[in-house]
Protein backbone atom coordinates (compact mmCIF):
# COMPACT_ATOMS: atom_id res chain seq x y z
CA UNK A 1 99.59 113.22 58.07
CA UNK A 2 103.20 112.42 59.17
CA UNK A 3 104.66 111.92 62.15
CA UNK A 4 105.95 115.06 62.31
CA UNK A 5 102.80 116.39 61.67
CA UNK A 6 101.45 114.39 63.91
CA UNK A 7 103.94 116.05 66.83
CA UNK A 8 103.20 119.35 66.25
CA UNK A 9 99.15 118.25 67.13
CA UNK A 10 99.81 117.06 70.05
CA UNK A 11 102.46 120.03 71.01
CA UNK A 12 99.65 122.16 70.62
CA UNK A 13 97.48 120.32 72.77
CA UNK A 14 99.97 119.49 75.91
CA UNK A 15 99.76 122.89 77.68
CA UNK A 16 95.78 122.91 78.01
CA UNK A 17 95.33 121.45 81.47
CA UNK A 18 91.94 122.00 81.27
CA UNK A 19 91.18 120.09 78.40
CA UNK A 20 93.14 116.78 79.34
CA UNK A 21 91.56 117.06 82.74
CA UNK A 22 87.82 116.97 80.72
CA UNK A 23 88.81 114.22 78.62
CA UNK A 24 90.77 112.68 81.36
CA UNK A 25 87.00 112.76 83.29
CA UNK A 26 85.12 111.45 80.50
CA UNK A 27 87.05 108.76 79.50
CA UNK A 28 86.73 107.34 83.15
CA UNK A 29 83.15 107.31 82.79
CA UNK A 30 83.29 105.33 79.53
CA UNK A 31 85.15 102.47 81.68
CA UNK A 32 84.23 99.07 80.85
CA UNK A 33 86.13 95.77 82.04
CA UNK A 34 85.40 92.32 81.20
CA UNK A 35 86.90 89.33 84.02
CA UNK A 36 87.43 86.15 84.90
CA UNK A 37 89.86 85.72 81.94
CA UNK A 38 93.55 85.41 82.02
CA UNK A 39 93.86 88.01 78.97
CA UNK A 40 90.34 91.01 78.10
CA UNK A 41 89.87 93.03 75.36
CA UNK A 42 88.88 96.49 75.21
CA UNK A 43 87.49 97.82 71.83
CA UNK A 44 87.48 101.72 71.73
CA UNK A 45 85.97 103.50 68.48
CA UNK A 46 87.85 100.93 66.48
CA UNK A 47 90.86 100.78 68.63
CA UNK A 48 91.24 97.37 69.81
CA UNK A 49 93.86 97.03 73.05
CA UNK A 50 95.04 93.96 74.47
CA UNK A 51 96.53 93.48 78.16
CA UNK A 52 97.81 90.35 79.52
CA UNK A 53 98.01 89.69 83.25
CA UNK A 54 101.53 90.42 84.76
CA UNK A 55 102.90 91.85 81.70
CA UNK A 56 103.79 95.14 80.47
CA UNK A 57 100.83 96.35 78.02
CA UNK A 58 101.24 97.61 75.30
CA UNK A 59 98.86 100.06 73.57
CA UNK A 60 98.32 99.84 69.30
CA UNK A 61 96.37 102.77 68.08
CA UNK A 62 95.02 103.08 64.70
CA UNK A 63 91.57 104.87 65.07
CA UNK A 64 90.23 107.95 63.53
CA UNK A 65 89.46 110.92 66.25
CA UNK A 66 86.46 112.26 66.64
CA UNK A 67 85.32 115.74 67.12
CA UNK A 68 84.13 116.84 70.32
CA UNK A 69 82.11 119.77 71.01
CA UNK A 70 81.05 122.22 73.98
CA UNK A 71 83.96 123.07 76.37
CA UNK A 72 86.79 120.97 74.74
CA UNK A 73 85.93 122.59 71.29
CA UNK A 74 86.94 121.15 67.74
CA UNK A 75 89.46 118.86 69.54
CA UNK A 76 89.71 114.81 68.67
CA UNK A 77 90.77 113.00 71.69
CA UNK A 78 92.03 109.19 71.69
CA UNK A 79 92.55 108.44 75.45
CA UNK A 80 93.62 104.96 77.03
CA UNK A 81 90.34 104.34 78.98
CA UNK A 82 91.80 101.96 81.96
CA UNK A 83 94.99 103.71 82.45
CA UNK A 84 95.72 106.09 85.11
CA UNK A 85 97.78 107.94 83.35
CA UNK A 86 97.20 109.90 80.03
CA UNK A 87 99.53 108.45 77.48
CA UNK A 88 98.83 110.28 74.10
CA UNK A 89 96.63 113.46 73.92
CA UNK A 90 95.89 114.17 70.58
CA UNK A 91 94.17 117.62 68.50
CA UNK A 92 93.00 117.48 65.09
CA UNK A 93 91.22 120.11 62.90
CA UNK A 94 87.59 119.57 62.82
CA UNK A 95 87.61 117.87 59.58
CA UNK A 96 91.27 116.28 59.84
CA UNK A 97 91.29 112.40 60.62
CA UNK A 98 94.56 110.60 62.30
CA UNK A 99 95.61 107.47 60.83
CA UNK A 100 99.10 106.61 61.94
CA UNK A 101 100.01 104.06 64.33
CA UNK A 102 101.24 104.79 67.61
CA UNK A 103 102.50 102.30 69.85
CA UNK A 104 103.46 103.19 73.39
CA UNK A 105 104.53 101.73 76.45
CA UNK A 106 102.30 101.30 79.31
CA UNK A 107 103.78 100.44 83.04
CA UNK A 108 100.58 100.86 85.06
CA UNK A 109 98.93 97.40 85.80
CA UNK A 110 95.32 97.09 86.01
CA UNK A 111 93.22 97.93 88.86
CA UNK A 112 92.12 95.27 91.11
CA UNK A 113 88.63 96.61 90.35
CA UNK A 114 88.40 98.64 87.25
CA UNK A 115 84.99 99.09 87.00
CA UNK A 116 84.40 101.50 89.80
CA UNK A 117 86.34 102.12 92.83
CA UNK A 118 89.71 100.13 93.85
CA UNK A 119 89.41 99.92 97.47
CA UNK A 120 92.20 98.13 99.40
CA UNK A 121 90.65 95.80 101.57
CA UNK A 122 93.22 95.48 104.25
CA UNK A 123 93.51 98.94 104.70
CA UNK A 124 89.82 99.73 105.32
CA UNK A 125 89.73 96.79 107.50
CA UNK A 126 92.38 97.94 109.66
CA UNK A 127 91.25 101.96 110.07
CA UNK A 128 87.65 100.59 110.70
CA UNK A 129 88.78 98.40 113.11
CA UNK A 130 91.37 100.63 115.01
CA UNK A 131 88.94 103.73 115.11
CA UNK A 132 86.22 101.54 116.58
CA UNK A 133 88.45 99.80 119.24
CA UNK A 134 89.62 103.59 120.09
CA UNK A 135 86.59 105.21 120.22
CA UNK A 136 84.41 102.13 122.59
CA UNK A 137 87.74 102.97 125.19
CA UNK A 138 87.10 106.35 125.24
CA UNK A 139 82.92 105.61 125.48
CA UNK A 140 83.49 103.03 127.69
CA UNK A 141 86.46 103.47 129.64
CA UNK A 142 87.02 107.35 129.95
CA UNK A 143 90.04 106.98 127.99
CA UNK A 144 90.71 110.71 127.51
CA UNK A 145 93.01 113.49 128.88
CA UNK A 146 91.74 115.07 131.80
CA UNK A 147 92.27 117.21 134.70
CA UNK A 148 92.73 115.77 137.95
CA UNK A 149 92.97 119.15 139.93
CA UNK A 150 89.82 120.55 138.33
CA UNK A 151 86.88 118.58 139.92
CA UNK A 152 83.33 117.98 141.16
CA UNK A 153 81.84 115.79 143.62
CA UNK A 154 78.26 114.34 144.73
CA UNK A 155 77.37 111.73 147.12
CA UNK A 156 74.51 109.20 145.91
CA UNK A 157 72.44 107.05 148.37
CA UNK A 158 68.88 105.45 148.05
CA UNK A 159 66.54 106.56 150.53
CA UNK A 160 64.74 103.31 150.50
CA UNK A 161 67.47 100.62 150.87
CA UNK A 162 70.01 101.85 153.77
CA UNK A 163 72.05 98.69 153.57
CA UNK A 164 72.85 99.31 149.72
CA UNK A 165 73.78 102.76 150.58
CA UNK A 166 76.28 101.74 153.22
CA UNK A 167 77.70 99.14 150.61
CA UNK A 168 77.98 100.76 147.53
CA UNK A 169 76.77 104.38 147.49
CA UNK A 170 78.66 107.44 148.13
CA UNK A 171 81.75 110.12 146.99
CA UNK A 172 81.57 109.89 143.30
CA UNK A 173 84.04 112.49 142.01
CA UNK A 174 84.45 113.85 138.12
CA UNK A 175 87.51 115.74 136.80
CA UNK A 176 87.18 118.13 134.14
CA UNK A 177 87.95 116.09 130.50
CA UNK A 178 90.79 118.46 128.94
CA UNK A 179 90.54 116.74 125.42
CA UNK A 180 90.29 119.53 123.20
CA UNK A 181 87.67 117.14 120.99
CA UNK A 182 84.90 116.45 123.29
CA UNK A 183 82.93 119.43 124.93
CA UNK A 184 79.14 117.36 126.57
CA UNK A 185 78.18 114.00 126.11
CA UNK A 186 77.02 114.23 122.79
CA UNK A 187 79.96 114.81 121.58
CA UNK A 188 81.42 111.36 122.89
CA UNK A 189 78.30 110.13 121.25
CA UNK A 190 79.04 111.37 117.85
CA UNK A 191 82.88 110.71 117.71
CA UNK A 192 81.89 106.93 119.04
CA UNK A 193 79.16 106.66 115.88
CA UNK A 194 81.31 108.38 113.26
CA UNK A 195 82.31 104.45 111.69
CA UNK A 196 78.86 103.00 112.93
CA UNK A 197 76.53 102.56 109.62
CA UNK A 198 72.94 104.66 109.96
CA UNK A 199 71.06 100.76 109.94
CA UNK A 200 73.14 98.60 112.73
CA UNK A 201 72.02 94.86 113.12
CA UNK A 202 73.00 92.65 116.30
CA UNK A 203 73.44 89.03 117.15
CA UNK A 204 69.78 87.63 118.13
CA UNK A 205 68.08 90.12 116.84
CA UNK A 206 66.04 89.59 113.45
CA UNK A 207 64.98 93.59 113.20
CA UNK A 208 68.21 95.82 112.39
CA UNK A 209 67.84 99.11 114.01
CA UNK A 210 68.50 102.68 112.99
CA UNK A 211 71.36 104.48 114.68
CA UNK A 212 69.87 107.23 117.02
CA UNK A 213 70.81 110.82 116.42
CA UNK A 214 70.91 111.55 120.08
CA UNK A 215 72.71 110.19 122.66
CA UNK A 216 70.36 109.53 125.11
CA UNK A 217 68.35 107.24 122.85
CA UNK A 218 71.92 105.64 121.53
CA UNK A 219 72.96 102.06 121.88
CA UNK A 220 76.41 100.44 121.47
CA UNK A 221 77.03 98.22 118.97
CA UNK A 222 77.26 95.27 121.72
CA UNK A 223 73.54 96.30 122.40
CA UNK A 224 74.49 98.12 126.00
CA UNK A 225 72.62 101.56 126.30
CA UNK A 226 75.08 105.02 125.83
CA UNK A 227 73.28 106.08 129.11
CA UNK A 228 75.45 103.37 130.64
CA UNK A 229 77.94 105.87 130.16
CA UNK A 230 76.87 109.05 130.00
CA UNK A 231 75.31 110.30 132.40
CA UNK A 232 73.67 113.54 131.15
CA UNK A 233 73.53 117.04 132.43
CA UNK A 234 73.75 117.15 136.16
CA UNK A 235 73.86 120.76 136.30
CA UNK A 236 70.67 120.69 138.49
CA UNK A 237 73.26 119.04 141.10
CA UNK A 238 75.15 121.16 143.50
CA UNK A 239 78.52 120.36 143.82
CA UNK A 240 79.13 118.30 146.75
CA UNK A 241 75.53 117.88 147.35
CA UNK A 242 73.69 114.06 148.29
CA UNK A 243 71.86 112.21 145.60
CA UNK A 244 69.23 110.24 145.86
CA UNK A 245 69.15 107.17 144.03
CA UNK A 246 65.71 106.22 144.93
CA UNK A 247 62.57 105.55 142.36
CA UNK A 248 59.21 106.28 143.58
CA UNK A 249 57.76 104.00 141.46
CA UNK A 250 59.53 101.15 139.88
CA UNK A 251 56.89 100.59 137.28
CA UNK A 252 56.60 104.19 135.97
CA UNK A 253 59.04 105.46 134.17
CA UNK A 254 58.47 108.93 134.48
CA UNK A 255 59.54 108.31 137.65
CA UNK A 256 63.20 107.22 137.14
CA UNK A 257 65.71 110.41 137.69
CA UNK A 258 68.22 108.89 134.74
CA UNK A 259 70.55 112.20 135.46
CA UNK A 260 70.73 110.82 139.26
CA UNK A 261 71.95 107.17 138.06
CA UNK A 262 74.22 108.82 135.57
CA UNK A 263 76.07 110.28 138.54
CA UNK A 264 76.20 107.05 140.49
CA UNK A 265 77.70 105.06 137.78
CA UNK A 266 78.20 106.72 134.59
CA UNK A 267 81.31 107.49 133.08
CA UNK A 268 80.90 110.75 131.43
CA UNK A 269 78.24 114.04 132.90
CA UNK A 270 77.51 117.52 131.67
CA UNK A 271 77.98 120.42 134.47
CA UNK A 272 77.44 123.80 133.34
CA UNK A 273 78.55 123.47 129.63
CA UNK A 274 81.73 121.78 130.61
CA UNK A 275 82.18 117.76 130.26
CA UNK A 276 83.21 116.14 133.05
CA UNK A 277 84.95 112.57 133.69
CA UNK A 278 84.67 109.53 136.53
CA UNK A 279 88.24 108.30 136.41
CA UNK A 280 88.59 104.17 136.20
CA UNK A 281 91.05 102.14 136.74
CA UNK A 282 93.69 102.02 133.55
CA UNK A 283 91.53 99.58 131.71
CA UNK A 284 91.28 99.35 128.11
CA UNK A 285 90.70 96.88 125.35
CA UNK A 286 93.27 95.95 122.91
CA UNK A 287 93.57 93.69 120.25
CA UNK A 288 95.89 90.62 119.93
CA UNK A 289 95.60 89.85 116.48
CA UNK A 290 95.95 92.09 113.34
CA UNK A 291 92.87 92.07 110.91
CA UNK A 292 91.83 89.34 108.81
CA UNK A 293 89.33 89.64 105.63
CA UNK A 294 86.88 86.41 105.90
CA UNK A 295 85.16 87.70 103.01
CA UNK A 296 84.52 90.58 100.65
CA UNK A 297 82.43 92.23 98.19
CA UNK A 298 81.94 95.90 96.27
CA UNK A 299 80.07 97.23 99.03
CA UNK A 300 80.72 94.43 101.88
CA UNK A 301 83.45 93.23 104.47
CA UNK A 302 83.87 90.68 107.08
CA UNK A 303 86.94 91.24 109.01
CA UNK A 304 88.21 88.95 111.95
CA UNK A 305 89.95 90.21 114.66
CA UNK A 306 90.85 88.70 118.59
CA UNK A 307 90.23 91.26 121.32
CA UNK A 308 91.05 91.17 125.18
CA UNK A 309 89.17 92.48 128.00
CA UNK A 310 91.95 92.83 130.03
CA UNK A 311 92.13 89.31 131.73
CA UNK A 312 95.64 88.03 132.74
CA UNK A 313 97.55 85.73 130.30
CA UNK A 314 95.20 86.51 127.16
CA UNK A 315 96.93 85.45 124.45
CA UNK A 316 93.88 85.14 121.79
CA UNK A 317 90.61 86.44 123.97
CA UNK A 318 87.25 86.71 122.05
CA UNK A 319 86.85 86.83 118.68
CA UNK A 320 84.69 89.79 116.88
CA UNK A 321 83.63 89.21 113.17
CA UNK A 322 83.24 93.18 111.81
CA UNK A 323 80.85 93.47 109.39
CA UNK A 324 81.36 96.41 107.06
CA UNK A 325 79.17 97.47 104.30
CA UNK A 326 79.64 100.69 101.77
CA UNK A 327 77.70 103.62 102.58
CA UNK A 328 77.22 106.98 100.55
CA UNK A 329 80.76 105.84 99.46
CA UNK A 330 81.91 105.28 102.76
CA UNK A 331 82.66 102.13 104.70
CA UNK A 332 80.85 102.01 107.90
CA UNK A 333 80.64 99.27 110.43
CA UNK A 334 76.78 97.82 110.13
CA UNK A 335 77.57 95.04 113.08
CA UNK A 336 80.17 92.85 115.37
CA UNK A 337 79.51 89.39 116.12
CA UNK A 338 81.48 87.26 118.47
CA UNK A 339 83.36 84.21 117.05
CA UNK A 340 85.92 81.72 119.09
CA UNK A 341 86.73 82.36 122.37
CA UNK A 342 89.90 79.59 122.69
CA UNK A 343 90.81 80.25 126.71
CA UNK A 344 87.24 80.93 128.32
CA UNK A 345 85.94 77.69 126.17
CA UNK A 346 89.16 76.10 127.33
CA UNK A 347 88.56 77.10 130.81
CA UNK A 348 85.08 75.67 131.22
CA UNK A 349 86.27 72.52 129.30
CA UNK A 350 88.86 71.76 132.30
CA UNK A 351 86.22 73.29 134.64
CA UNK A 352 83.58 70.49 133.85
CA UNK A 353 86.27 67.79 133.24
CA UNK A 354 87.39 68.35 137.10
CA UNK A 355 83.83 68.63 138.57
CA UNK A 356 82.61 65.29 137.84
CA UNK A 357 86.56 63.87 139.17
CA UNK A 358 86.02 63.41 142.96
CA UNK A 359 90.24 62.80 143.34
CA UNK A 360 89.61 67.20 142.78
CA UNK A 361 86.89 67.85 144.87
CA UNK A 362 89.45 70.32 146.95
CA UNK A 363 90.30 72.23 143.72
CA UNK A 364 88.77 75.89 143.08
CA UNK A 365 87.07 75.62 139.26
CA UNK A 366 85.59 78.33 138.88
CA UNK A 367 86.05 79.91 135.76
CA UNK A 368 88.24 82.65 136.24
CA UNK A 369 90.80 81.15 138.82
CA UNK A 370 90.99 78.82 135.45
CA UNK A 371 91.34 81.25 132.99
CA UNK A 372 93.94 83.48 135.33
CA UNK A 373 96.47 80.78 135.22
CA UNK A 374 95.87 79.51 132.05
CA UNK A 375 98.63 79.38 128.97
CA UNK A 376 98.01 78.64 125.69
CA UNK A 377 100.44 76.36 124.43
CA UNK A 378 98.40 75.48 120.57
CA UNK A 379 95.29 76.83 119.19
CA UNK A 380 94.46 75.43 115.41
CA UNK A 381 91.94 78.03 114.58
CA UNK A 382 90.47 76.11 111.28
CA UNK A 383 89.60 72.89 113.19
CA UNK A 384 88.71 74.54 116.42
CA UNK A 385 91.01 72.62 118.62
CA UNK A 386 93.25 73.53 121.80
CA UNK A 387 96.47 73.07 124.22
CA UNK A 388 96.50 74.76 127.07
CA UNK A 389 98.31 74.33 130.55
CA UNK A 390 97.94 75.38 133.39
CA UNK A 391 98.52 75.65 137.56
CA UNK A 392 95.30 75.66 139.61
CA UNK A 393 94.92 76.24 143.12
CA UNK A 394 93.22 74.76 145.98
CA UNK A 395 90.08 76.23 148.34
CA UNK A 396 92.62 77.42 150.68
CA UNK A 397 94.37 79.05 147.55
CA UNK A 398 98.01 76.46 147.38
CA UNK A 399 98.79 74.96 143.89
CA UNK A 400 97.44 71.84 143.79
CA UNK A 401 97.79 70.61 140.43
CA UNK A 402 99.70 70.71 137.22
CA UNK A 403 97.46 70.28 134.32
CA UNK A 404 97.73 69.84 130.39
CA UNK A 405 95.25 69.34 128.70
CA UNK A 406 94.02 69.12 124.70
CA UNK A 407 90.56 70.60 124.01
CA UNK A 408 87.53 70.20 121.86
CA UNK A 409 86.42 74.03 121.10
CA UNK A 410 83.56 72.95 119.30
CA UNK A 411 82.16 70.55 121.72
CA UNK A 412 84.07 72.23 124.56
CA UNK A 413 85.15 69.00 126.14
CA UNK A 414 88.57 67.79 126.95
CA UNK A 415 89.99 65.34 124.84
CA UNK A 416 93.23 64.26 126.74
CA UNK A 417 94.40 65.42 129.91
CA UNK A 418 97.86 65.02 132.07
CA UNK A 419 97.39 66.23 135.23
CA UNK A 420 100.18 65.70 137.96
CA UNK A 421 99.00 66.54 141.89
CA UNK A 422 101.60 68.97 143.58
CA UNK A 423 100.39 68.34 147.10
CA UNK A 424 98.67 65.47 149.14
CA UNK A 425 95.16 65.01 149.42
CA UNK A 426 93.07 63.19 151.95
CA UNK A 427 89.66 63.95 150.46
CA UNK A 428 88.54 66.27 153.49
CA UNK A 429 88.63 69.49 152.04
CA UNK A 430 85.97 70.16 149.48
CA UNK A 431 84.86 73.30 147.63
CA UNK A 432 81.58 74.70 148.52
CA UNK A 433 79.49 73.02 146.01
CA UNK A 434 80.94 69.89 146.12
CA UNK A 435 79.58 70.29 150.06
CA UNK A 436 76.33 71.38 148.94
CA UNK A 437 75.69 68.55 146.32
CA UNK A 438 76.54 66.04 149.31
CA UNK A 439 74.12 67.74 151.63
CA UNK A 440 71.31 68.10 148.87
CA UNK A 441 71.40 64.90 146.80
CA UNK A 442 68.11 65.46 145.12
CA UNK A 443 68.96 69.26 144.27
CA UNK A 444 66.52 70.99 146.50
CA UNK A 445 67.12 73.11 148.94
């Protein structure tokens, strides 16, 4: 046969989508890759191709087709297995054989993975990662459209404990969530699990768990209960009617009205088929880092990320390690675990490095009037190590000192320190516990 010949076979054969889509299919399945070699071989019914990495390839055929049956009919079919593109089909008669040589450029480089799926890493780490941070603000933090105008309103008290009801019950009002995605609590439920793998592990816990259909039995993937936050159907409620907080019997649980707590401090309720919404304060959680693959696998991720919880001057915050793993083809988040935390470990670093300094009995250590101040100057993530400065105040709430200071992270202990005072001390104003050490030397009350 002749080129020409040769041409007019494969003119024939050009127009049947069908067919190049069923060869197309099979060949796919016939995939084989060998790696860990700077050049592979493929060997295909006598055709032998060779690709080198970073190269153009180019494909040398000299095979024989063969005849395949069924839906394709008396058509012989030599297909390049690992491209993605079809470069030669090719029809024969069913007892014609091809012999020429046909040499044809191929552009498409290999697949990172051809032997199954080519998943890019960075973008499943990123959509996994966004969608859960999104959908724990809208569990946790209400963060969804509502109406403001459209509300309901119930006053809760305990019966049996009049000074907490003065303190902290009372007017808990709900607007009406306007989000055209969430219509009762289970739906929160279900949009918040839609990334979360069906077997979820945590940190400390030996026995992974399996992700619970229903809400109410539900748990958040930082091991906090979804009744935290939704509160359930309080349609038995009137509006704007008192109610009572108070358990009968502490011991029984049968006795616990979970609908009444919902009220008092959940986030989300049902009332009369229409979800409703206790407004918070414009807090979410964002990160402060983009995504980072620590390792990966064909059906497992570990991606790091820094997150803040909305306290001031966070440049890093707390690190969560996302572990992904591939399931029924999908990538689903099986658990989070919580890595560095460079300004709270910072924080208690100075705070311990101060306490045992009598020259700053007068200064306020706790942890967050450290951490609200504090600026990160350095943070070497690989060997765990800080700089961090910061202004801290007095008892009486004046700056006091100037501090700078270079941190262990793994033993959380200052290393160095330069701290410069800003105002005079006579050594008679103490914090609290410096007062209470002096007046209990041997730690009893």
């Amino acid at each position: 046969m002749n080129m020409n010949d040769y041409k007019k076979v494969t003119d024939r054969l050009e127009p049947d989508e069908r067919c190049r889509k069923e060869v197309l299919d099979m060949s796919k399945r016939e995939n084989r890759i060998k790696q860990n070699t700077n050049e592979f071989e493929e060997k295909v019914s006598g055709v032998e191709v060779r690709r080198g990495n970073g190269a153009l390839r180019f494909v040398g055929i000299a095979a024989a087709f063969a005849l395949i049956a069924g839906g394709i009919g008396t058509t012989g079919v030599l297909l390049h297995k690992n491209s993605r593109n079809v470069s030669q089909l090719t029809e024969a008669g069913e007892e014609e054989t091809v012999t020429e040589e046909l040499t044809e450029e191929v552009t498409e480089e290999a697949t990172e993975s051809e032997a199954g799926e080519d998943y890019d890493y960075e973008a499943i780490a990123i959509e996994n990662t966004d969608g859960y941070l999104e959908r724990t603000n809208i569990l946790v933090y209400g963060d969804v459209e509502y109406d403001a105008n459209d509300t309901i309103t119930f006053y809760t008290y305990d019966s049996s404990d009049a000074e907490w009801s003065e303190k902290y019950g009372g007017e808990r009002t709900f607007c009406k969530v306007t989000d055209e995605r969430f219509n009762s609590c289970q739906d929160i439920y279900d949009y918040y699990k839609e990334l979360i793998a069906d077997t979820i592990e945590f940190e400390g816990y030996s026995e992974p768990l399996i992700m619970a259909s229903d809400y109410k039995d539900g748990v958040t993937l930082d091991g906090a209960g979804v009744v935290s936050y939704l509160g359930g159907d309080a349609s038995g409620f009137e509006n704007g009617s008192k109610v009572d907080l108070y358990i009968p019997d502490p011991e029984d649980d049968s006795t616990v009205d979970y609908t009444a707590h919902g009220i008092n401090g959940g986030v989300y309720i049902d009332y009369n088929g229409e979800l409703y919404l206790r407004p918070h304060d414009d807090w979410v959680e964002h990160y402060t880092s983009e995504p980072v693959i620590v390792e990966n696998s064909e059906d497992r991720i570990v991606v790091s990320r820094y997150i803040d919880y909305n306290m001031q001057n966070e440049q890093y915050g707390t690190q969560k390690l996302f572990t992904l793993v591939l399931q029924n083809g999908e990538w689903k988040i099986q658990s989070i675990g919580t890595g560095m935390q460079p300004e709270y470990l910072s924080s208690i670093a100075i705070q311990c490095y101060l306490e045992d300094r009598a020259e700053y009995n007068d200064i306020n250590i706790d942890c967050g009037d450290i951490m609200a101040p504090l600026e990160m100057l350095e943070y070497d993530e690989e060997n765990k190590t800080s700089r961090v400065h910061a202004v801290l105040h007095d008892v009486n709430g004046v700056d006091a000192i100037d501090v700078t200071a270079d941190i262990d992270l793994n033993s959380v202990k200052v290393t160095s320190a330069d701290i410069t005072r800003l105002n005079e001390y006579d050594g008679t104003l103490k914090r609290p516990s410096v007062i209470w050490a002096e007046e209990h030397p041997d730690g009893k009350e």
